[in-house]
N, C-alpha and C. Protein backbone atom coordinates (compact mmCIF):
# COMPACT_ATOMS: atom_id res chain seq x y z
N UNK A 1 -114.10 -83.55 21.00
CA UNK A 1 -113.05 -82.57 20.81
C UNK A 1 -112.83 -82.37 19.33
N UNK A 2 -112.97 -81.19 19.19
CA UNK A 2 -112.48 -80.71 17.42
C UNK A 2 -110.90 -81.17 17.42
N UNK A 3 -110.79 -81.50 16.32
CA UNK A 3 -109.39 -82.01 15.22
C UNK A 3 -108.35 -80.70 15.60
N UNK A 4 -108.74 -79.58 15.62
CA UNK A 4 -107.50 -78.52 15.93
C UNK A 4 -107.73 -78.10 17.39
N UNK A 5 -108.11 -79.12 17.66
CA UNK A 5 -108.28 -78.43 19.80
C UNK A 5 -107.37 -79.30 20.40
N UNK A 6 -106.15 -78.80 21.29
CA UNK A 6 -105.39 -79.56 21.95
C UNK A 6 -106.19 -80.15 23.05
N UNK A 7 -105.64 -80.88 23.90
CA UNK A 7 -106.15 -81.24 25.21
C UNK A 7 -106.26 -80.28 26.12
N UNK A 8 -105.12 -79.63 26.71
CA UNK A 8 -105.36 -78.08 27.06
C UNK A 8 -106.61 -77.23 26.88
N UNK A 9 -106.71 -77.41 25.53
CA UNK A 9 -107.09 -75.94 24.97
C UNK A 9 -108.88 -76.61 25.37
N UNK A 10 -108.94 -78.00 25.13
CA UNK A 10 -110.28 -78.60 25.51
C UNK A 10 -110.73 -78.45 26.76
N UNK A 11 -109.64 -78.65 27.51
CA UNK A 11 -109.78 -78.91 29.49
C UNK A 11 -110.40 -77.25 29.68
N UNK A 12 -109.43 -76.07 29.18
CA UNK A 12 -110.02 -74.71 29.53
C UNK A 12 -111.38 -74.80 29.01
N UNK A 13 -111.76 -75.16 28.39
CA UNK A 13 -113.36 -74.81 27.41
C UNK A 13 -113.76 -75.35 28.40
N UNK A 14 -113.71 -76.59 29.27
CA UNK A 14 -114.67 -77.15 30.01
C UNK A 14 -114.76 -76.74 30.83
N UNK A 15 -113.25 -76.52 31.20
CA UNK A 15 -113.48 -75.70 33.00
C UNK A 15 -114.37 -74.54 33.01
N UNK A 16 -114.17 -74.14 31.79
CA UNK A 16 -114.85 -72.29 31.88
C UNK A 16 -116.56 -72.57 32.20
N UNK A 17 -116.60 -73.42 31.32
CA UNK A 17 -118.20 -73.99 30.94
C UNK A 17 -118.87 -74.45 32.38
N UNK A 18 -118.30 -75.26 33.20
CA UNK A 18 -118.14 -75.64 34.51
C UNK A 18 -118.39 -74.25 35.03
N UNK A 19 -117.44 -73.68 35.09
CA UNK A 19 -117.46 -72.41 36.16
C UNK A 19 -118.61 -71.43 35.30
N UNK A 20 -118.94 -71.35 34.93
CA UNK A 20 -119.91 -70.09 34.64
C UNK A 20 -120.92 -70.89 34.71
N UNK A 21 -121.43 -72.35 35.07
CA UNK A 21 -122.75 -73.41 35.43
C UNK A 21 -122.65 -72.81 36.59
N UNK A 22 -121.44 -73.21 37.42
CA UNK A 22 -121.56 -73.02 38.91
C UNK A 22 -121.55 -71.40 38.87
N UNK A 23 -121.15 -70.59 38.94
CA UNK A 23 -121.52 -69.11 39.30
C UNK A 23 -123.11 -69.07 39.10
N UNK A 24 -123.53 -69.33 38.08
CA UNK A 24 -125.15 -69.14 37.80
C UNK A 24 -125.94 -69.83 38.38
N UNK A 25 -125.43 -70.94 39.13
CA UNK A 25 -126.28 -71.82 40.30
C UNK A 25 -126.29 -70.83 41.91
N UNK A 26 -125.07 -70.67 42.13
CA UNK A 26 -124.44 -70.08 42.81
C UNK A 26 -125.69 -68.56 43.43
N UNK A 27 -125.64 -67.86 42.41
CA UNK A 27 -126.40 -66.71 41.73
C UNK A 27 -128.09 -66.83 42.00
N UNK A 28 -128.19 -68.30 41.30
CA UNK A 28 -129.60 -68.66 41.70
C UNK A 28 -129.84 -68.78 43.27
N UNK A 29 -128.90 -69.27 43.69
CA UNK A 29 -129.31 -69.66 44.86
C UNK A 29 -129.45 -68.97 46.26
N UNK A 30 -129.02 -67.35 45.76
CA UNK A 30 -128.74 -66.38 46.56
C UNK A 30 -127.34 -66.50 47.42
N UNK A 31 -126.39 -67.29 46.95
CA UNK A 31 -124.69 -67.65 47.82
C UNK A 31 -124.05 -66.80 47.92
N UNK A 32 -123.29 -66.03 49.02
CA UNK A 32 -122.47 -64.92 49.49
C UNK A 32 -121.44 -65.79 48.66
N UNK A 33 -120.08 -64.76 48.61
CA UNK A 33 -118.94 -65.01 48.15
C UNK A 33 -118.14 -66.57 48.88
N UNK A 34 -118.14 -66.01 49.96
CA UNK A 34 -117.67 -66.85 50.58
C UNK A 34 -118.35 -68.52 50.73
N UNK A 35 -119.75 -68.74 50.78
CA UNK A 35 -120.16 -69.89 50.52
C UNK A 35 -120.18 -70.57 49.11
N UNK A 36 -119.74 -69.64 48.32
CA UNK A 36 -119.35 -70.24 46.80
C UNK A 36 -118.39 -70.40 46.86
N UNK A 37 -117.31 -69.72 47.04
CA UNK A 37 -115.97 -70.21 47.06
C UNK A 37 -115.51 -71.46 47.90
N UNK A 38 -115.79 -71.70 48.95
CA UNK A 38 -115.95 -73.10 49.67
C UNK A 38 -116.61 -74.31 48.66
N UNK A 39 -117.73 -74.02 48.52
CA UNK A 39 -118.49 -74.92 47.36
C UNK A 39 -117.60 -75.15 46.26
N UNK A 40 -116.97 -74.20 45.55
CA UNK A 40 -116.39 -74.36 44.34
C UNK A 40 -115.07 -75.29 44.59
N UNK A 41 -114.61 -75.19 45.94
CA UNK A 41 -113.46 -75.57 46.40
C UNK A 41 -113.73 -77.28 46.75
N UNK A 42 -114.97 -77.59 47.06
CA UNK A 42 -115.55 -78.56 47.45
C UNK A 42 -115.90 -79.69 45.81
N UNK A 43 -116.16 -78.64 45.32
CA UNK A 43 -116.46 -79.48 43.76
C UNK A 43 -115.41 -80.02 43.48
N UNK A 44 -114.54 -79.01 42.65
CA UNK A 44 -112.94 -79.27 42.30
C UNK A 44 -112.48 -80.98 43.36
N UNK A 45 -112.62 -80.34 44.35
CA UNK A 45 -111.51 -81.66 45.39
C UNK A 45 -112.42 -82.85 44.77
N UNK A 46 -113.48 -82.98 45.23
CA UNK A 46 -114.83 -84.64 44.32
C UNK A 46 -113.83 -84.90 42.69
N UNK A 47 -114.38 -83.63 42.06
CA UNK A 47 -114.09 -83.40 40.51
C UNK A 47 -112.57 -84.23 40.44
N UNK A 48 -111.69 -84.11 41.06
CA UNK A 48 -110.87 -84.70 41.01
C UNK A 48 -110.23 -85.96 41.87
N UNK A 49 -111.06 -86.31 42.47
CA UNK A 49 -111.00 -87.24 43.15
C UNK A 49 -111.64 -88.68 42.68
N UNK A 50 -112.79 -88.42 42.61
CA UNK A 50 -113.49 -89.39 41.49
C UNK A 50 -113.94 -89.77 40.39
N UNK A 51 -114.31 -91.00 39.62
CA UNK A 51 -114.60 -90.70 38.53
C UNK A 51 -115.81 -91.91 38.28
N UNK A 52 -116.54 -91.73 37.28
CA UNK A 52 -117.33 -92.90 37.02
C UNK A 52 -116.79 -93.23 35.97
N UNK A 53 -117.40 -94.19 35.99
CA UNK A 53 -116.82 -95.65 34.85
C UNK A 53 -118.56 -96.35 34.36
């Protein structure tokens, strides 16, 4: 994290970075709306559920 980047302002950079990986997987993979949005919904819940150490 840069010296003038809040935590916030870091978490959005990642999420965005995150989400435009997954749309372009998504994209690759030929996924209707609806099976991405489930998926994305499916990440998030893991994403925040676990963590490694």
């Amino acid at each position: 994290m840069r010296g003038d980047e809040t935590d916030t302002e870091s978490t959005k950079s990642a999420d965005g970075s995150i989400r435009s990986n997954f749309e372009a997987l998504c994209q690759e993979l030929n996924m209707d709306e609806e099976t991405a949005a489930e998926a994305l919904q499916n990440f998030k819940s893991i994403w925040n559920t676990y963590t490694l150490e």
